[in-house]
C-alpha atoms as a PDB file:
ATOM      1  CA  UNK A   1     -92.806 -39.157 157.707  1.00  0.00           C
ATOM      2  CA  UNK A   2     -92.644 -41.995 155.458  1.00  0.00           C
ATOM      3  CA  UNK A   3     -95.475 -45.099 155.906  1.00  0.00           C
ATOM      4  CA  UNK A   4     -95.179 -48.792 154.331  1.00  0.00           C
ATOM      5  CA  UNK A   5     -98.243 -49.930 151.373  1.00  0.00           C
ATOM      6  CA  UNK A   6     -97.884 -53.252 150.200  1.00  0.00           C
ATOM      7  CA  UNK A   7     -94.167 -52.817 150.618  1.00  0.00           C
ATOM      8  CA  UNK A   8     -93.216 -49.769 149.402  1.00  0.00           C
ATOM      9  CA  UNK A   9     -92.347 -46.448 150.918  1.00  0.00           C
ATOM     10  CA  UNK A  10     -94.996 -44.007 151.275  1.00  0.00           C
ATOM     11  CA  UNK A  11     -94.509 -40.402 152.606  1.00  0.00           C
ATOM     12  CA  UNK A  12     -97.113 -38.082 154.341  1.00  0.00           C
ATOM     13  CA  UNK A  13     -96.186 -34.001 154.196  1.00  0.00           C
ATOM     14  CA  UNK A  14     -97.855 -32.733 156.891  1.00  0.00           C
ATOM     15  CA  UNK A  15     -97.201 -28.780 156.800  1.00  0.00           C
ATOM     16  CA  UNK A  16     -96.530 -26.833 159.872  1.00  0.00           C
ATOM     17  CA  UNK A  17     -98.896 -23.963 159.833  1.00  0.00           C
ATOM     18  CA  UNK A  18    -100.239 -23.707 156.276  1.00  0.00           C
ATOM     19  CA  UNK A  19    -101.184 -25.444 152.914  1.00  0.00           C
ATOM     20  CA  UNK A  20     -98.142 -26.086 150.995  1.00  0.00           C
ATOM     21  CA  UNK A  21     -97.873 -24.282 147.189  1.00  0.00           C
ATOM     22  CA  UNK A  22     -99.166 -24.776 144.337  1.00  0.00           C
ATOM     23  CA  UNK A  23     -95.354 -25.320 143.403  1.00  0.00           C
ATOM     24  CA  UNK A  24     -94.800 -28.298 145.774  1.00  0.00           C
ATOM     25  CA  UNK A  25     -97.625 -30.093 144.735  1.00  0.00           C
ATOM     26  CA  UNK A  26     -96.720 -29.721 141.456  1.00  0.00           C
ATOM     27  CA  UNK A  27     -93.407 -31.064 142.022  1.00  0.00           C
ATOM     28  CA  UNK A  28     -94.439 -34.287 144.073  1.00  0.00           C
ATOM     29  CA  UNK A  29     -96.938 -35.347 141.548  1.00  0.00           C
ATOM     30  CA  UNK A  30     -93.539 -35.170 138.597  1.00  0.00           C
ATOM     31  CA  UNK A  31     -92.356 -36.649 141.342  1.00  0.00           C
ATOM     32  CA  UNK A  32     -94.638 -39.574 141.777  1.00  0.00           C
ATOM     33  CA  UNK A  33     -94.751 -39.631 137.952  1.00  0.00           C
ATOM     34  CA  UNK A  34     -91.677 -39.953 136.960  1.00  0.00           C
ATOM     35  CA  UNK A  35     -90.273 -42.026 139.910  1.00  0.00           C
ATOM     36  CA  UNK A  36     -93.356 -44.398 141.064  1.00  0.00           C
ATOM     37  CA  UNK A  37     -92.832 -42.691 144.194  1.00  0.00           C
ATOM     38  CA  UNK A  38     -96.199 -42.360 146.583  1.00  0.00           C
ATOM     39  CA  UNK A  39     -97.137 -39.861 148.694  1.00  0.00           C
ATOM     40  CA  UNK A  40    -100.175 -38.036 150.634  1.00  0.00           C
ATOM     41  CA  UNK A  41    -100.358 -34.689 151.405  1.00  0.00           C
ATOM     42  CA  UNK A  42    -102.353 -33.590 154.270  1.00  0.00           C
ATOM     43  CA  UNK A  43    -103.691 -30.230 153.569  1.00  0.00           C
ATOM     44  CA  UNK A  44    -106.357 -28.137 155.902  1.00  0.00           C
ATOM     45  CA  UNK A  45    -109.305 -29.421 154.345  1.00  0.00           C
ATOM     46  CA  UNK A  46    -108.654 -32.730 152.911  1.00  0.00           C
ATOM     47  CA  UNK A  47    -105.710 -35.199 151.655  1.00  0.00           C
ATOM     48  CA  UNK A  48    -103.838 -35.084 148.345  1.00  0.00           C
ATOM     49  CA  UNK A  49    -102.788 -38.680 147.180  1.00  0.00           C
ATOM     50  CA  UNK A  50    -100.345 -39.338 144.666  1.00  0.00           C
ATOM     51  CA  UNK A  51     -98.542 -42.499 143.075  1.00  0.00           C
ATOM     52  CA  UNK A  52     -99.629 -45.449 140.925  1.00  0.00           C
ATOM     53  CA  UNK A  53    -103.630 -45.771 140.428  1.00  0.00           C
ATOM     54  CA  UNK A  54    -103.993 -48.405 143.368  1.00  0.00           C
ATOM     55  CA  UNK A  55    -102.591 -46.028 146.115  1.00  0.00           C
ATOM     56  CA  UNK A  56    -105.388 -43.568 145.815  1.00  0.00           C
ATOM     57  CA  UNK A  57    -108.462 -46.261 146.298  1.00  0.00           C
ATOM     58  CA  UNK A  58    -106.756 -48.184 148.588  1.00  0.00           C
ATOM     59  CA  UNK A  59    -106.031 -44.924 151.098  1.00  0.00           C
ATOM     60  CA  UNK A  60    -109.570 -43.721 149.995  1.00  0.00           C
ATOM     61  CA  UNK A  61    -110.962 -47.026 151.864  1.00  0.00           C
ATOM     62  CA  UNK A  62    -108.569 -46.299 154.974  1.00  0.00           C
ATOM     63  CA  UNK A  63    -109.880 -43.095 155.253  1.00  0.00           C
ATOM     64  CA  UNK A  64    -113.985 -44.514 155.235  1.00  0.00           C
ATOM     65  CA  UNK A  65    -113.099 -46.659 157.927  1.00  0.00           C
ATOM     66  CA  UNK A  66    -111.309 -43.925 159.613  1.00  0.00           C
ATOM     67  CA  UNK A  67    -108.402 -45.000 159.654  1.00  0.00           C
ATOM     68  CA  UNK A  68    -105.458 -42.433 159.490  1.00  0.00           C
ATOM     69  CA  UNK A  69    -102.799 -44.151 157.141  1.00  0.00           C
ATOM     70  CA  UNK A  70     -99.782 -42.826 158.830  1.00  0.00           C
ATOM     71  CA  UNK A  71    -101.115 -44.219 162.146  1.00  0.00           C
ATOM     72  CA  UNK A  72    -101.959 -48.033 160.546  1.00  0.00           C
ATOM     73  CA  UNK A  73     -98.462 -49.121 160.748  1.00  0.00           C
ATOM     74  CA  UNK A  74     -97.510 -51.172 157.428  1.00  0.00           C
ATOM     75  CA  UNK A  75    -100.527 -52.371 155.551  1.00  0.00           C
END
């Protein structure tokens, strides 16, 4: 499900039933690396966030408000 932050796409994985691999995370951070892409993945126990160095604060302060990115429209 893809979100808007500061006008780019964002995309949330959100697995249906269990943590995704070890090899899926690996390839969205190359991913993220190599394409500027951003992304979040929601796993049991906590969220993985990937992209340039500003994503990960500014969904870390989302998250202390609790506020659910994927549910704060575009921000």
């Amino acid at each position: 499900m893809p979100i808007r932050w500061r006008g780019k796409r964002a995309w949330v994985l959100v697995p249906a039933g269990k943590d995704p691999s070890e090899d899926l995370k690996a390839q969205m951070r190359a991913y993220s690396q190599t394409s500027g892409g951003l992304h979040m993945i929601k796993l049991r126990d906590r969220v993985l966030r990937c992209g340039v160095p500003e994503f990960q604060p500014s969904m870390l302060d989302l998250e202390r408000r609790d506020i659910n990115p994927w549910d704060a429209g575009g921000f």
